[in-house]
PDB file of N, CA and C in Angstrom:
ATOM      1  N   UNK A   1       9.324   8.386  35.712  1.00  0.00           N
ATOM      2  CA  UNK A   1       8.304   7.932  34.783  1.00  0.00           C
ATOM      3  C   UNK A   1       8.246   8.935  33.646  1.00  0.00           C
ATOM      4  N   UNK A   2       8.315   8.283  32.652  1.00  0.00           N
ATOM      5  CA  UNK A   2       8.326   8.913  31.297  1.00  0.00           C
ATOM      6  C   UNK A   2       6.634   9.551  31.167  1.00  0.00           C
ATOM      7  N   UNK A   3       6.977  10.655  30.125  1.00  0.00           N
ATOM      8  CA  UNK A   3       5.331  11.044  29.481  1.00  0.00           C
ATOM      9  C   UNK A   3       5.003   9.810  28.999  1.00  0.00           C
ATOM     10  N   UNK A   4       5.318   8.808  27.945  1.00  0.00           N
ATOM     11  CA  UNK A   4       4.956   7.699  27.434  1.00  0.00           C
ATOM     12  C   UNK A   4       4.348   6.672  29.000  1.00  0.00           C
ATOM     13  N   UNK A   5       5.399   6.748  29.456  1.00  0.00           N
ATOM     14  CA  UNK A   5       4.927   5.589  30.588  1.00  0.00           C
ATOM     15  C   UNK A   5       3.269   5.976  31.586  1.00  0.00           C
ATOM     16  N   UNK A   6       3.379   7.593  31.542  1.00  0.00           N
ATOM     17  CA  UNK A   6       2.171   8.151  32.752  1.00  0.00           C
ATOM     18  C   UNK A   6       0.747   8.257  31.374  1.00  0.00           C
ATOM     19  N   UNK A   7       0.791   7.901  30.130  1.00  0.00           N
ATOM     20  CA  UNK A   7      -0.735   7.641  29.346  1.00  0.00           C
ATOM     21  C   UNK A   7      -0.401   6.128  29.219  1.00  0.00           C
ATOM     22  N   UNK A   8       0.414   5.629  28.936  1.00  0.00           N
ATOM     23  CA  UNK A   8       0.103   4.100  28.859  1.00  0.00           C
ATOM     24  C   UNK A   8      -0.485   3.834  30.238  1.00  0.00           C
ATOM     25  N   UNK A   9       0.049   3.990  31.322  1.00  0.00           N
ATOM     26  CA  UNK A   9      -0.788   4.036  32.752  1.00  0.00           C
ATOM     27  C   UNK A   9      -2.206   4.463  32.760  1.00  0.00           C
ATOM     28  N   UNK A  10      -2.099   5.695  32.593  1.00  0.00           N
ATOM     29  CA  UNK A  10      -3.847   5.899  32.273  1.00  0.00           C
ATOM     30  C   UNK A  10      -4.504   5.079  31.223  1.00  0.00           C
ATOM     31  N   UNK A  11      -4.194   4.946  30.332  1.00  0.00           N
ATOM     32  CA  UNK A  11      -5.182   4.143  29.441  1.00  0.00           C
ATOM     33  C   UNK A  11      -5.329   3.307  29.833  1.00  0.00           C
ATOM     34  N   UNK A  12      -4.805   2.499  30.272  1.00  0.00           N
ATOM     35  CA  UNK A  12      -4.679   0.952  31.166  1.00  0.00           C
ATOM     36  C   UNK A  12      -5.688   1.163  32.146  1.00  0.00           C
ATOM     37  N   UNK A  13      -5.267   2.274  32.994  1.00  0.00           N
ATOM     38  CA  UNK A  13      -6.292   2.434  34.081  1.00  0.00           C
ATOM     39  C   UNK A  13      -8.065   2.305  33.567  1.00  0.00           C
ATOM     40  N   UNK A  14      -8.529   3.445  32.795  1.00  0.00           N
ATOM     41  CA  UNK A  14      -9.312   3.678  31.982  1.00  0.00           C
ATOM     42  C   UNK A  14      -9.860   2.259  31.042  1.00  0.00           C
ATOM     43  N   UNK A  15      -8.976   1.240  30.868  1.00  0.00           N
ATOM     44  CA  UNK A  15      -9.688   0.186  30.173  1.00  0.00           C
ATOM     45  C   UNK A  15     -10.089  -0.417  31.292  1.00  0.00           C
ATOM     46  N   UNK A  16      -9.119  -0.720  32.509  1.00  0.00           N
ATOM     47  CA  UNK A  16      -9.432  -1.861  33.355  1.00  0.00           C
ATOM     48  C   UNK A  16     -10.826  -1.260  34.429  1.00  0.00           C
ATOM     49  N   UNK A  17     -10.995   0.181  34.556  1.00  0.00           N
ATOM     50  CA  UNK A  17     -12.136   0.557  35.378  1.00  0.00           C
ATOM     51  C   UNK A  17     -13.456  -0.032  34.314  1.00  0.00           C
ATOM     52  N   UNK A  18     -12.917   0.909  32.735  1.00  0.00           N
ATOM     53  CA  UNK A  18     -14.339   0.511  32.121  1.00  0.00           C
ATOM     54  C   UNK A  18     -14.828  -1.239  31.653  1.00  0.00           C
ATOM     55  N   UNK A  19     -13.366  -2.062  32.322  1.00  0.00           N
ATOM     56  CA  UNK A  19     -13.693  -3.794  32.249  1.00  0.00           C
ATOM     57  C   UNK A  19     -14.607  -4.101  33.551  1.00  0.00           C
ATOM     58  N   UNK A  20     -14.490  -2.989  34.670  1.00  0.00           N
ATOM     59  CA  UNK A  20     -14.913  -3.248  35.668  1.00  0.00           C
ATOM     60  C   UNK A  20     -16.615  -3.116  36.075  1.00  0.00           C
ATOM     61  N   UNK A  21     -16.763  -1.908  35.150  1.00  0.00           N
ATOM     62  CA  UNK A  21     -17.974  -0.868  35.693  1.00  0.00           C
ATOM     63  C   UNK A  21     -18.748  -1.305  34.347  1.00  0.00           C
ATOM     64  N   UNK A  22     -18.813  -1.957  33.419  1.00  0.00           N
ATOM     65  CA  UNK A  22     -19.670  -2.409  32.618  1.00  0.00           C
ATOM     66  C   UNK A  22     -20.492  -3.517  33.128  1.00  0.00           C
ATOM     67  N   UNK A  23     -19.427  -4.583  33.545  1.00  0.00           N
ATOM     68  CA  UNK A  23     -21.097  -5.876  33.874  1.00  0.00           C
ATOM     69  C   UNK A  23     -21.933  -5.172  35.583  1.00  0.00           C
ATOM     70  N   UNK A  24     -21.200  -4.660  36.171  1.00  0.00           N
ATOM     71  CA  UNK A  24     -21.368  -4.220  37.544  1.00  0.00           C
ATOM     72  C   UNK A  24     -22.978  -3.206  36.854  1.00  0.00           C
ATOM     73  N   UNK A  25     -22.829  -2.368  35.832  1.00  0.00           N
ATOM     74  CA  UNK A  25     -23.964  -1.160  35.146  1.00  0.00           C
ATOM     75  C   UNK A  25     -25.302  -2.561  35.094  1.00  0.00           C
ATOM     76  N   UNK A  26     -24.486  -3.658  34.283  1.00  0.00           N
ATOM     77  CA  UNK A  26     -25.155  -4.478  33.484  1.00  0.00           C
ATOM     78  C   UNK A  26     -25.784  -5.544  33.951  1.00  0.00           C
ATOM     79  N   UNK A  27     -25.167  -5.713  35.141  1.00  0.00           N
ATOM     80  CA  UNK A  27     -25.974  -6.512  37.231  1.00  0.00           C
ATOM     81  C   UNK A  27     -27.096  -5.566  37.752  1.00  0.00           C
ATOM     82  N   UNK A  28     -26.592  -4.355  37.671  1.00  0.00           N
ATOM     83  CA  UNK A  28     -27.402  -3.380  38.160  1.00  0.00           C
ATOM     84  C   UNK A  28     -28.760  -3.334  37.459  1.00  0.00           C
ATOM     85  N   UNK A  29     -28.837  -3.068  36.280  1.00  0.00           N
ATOM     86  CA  UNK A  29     -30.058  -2.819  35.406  1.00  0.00           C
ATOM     87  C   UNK A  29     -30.724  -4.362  35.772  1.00  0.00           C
ATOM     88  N   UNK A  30     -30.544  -5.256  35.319  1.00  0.00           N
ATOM     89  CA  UNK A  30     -30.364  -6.592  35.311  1.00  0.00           C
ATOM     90  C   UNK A  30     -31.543  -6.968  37.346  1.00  0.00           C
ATOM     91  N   UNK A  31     -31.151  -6.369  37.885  1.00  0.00           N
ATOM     92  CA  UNK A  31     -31.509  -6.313  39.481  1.00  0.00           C
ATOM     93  C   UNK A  31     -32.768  -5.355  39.693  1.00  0.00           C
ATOM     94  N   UNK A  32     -32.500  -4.028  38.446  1.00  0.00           N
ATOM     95  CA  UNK A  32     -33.686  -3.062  38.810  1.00  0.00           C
ATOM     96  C   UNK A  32     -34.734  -4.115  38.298  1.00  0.00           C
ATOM     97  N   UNK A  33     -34.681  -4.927  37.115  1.00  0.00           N
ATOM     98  CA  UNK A  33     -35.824  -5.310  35.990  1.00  0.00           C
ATOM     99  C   UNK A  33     -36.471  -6.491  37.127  1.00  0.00           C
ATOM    100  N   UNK A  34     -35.551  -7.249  37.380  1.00  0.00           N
ATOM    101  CA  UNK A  34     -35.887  -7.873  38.695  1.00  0.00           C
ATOM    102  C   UNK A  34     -36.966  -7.753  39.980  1.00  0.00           C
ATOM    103  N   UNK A  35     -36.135  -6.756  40.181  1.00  0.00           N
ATOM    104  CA  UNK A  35     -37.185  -6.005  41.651  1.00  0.00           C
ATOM    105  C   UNK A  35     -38.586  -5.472  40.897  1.00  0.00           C
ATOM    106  N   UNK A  36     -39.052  -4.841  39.610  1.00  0.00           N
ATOM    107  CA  UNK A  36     -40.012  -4.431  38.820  1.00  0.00           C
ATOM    108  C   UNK A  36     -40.847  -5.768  38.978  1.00  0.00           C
ATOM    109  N   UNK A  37     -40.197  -6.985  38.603  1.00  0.00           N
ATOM    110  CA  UNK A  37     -41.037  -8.228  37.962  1.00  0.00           C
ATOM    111  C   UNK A  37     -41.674  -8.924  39.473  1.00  0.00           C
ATOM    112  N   UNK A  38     -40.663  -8.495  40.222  1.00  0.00           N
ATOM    113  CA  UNK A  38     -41.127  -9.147  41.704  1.00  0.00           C
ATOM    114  C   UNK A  38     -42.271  -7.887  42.021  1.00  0.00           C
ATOM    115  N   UNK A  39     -42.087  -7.091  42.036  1.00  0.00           N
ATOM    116  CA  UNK A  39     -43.340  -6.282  42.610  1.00  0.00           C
ATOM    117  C   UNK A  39     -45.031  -6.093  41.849  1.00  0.00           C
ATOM    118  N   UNK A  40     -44.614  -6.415  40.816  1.00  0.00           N
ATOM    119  CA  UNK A  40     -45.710  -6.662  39.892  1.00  0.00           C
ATOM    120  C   UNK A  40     -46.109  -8.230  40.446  1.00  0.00           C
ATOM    121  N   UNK A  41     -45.416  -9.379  40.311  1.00  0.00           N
ATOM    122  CA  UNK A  41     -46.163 -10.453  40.797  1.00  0.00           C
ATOM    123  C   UNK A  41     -46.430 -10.452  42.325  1.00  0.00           C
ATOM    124  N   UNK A  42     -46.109  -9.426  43.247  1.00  0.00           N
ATOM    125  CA  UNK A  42     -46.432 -10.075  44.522  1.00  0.00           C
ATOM    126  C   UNK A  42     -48.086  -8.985  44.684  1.00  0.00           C
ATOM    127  N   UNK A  43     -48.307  -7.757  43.778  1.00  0.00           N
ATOM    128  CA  UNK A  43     -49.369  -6.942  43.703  1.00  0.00           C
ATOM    129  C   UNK A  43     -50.364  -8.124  42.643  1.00  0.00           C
ATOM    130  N   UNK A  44     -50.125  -8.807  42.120  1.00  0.00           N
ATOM    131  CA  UNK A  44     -50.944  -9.636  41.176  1.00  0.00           C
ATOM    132  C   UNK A  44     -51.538 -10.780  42.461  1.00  0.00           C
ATOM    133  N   UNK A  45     -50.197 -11.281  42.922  1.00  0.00           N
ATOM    134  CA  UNK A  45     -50.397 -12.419  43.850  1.00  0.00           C
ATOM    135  C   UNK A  45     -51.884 -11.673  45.023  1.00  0.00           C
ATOM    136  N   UNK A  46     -51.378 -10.496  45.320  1.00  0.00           N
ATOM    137  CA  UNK A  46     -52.501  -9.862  46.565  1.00  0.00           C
ATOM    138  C   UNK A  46     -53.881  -9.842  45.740  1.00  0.00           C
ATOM    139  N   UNK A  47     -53.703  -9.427  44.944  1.00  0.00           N
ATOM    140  CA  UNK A  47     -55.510  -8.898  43.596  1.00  0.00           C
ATOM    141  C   UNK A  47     -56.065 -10.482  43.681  1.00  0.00           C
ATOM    142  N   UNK A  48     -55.400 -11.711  43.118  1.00  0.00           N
ATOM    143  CA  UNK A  48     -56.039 -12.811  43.216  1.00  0.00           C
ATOM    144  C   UNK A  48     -55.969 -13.459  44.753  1.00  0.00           C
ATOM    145  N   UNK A  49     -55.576 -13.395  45.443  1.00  0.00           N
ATOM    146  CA  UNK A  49     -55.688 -13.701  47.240  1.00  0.00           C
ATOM    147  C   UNK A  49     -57.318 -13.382  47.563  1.00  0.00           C
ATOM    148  N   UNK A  50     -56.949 -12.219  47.245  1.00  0.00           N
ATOM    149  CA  UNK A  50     -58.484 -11.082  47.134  1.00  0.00           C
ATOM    150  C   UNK A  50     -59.853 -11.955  46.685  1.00  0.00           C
ATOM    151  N   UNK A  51     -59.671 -11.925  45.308  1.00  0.00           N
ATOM    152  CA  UNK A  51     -60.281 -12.767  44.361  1.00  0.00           C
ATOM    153  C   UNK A  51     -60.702 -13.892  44.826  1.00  0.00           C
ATOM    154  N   UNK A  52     -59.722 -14.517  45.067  1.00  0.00           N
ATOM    155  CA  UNK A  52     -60.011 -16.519  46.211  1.00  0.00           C
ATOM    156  C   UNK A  52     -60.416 -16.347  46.879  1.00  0.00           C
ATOM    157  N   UNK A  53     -60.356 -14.863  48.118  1.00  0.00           N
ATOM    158  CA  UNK A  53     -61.094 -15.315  49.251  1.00  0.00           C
ATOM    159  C   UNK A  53     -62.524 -14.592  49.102  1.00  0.00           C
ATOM    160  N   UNK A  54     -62.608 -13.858  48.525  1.00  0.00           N
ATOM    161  CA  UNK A  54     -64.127 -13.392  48.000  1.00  0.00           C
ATOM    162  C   UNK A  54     -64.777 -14.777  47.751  1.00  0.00           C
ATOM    163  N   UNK A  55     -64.173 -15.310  46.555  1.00  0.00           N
ATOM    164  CA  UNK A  55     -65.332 -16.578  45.992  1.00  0.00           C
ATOM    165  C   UNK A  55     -65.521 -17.521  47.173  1.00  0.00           C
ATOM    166  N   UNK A  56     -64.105 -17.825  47.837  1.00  0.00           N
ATOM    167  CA  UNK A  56     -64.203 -18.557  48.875  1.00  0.00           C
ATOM    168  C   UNK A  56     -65.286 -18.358  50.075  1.00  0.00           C
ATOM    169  N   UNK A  57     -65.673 -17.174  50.292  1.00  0.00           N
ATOM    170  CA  UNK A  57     -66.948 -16.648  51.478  1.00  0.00           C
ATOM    171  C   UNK A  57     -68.144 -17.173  50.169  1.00  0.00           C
ATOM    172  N   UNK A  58     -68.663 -16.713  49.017  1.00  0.00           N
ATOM    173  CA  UNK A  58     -69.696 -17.194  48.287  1.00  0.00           C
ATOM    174  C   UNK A  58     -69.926 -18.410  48.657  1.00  0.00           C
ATOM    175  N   UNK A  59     -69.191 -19.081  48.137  1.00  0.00           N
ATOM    176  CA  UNK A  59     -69.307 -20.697  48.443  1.00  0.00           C
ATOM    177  C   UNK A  59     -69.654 -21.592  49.543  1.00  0.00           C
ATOM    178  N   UNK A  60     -69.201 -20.418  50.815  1.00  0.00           N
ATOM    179  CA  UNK A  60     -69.260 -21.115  52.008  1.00  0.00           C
ATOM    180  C   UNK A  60     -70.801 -20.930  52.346  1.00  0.00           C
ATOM    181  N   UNK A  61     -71.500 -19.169  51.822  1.00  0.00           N
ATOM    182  CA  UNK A  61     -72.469 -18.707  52.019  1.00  0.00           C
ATOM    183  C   UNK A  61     -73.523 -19.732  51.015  1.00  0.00           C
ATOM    184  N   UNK A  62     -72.788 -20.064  49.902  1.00  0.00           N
ATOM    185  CA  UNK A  62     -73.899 -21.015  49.238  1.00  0.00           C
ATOM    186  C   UNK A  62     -74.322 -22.407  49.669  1.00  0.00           C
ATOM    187  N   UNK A  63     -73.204 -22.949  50.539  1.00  0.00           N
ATOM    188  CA  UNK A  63     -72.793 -24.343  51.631  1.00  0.00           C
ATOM    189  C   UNK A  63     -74.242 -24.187  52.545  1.00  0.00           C
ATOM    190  N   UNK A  64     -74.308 -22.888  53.165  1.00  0.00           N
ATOM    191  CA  UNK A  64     -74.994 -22.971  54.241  1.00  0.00           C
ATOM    192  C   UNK A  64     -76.595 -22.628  53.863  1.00  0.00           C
ATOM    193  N   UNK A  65     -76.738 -22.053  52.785  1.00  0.00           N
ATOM    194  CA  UNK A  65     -78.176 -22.106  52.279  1.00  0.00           C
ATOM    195  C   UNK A  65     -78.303 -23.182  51.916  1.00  0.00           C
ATOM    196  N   UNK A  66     -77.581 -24.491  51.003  1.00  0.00           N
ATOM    197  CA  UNK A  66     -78.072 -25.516  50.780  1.00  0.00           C
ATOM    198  C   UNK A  66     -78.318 -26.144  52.112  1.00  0.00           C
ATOM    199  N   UNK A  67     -77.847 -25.788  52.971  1.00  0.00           N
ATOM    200  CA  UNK A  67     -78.104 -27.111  53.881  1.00  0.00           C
ATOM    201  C   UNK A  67     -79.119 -26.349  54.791  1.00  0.00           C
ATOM    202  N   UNK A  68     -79.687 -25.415  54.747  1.00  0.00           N
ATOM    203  CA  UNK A  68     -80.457 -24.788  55.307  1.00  0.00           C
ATOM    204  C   UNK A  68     -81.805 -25.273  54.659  1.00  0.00           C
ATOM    205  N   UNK A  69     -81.780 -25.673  53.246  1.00  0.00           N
ATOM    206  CA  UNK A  69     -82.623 -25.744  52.591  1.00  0.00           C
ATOM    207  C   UNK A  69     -82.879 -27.167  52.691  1.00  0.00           C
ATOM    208  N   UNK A  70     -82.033 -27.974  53.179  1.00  0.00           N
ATOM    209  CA  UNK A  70     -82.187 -29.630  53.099  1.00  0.00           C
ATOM    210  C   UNK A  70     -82.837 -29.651  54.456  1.00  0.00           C
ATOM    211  N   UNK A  71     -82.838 -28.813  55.309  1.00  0.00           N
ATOM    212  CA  UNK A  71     -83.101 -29.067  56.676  1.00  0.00           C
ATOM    213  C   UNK A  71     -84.808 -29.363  56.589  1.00  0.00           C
TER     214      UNK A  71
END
């Protein structure tokens, strides 16, 4: 193998890793933003769960005074 032949090899090498390791960077980021958006809606999802079942006891507590009051 020639000097010419062992950098045409490397450069080759060097393009085809950096054809490789760009969308793989660009999946990656792409997956972090992901997992961010999921953890923010499943902490949103718990705050209003919260929220519903709070009002949900009011309501039931307001159920049973009205009918306490019809009695």
């Amino acid at each position: 193998m020639t000097e010419a032949q062992a950098v045409y090899t490397v450069i080759i090498g060097i393009g085809a890793l950096i054809g490789v390791m760009t969308p793989v960077l660009k999946l990656n980021n792409s997956i972090t933003k992901l997992t961010t958006a999921i953890e923010y809606m499943a902490t949103d999802n718990r705050r209003q769960d919260a929220r519903l079942d709070a009002h949900s006891r009011e309501l039931d507590d307001h159920e049973k005074r009205i009918s306490h009051l019809e009695k």
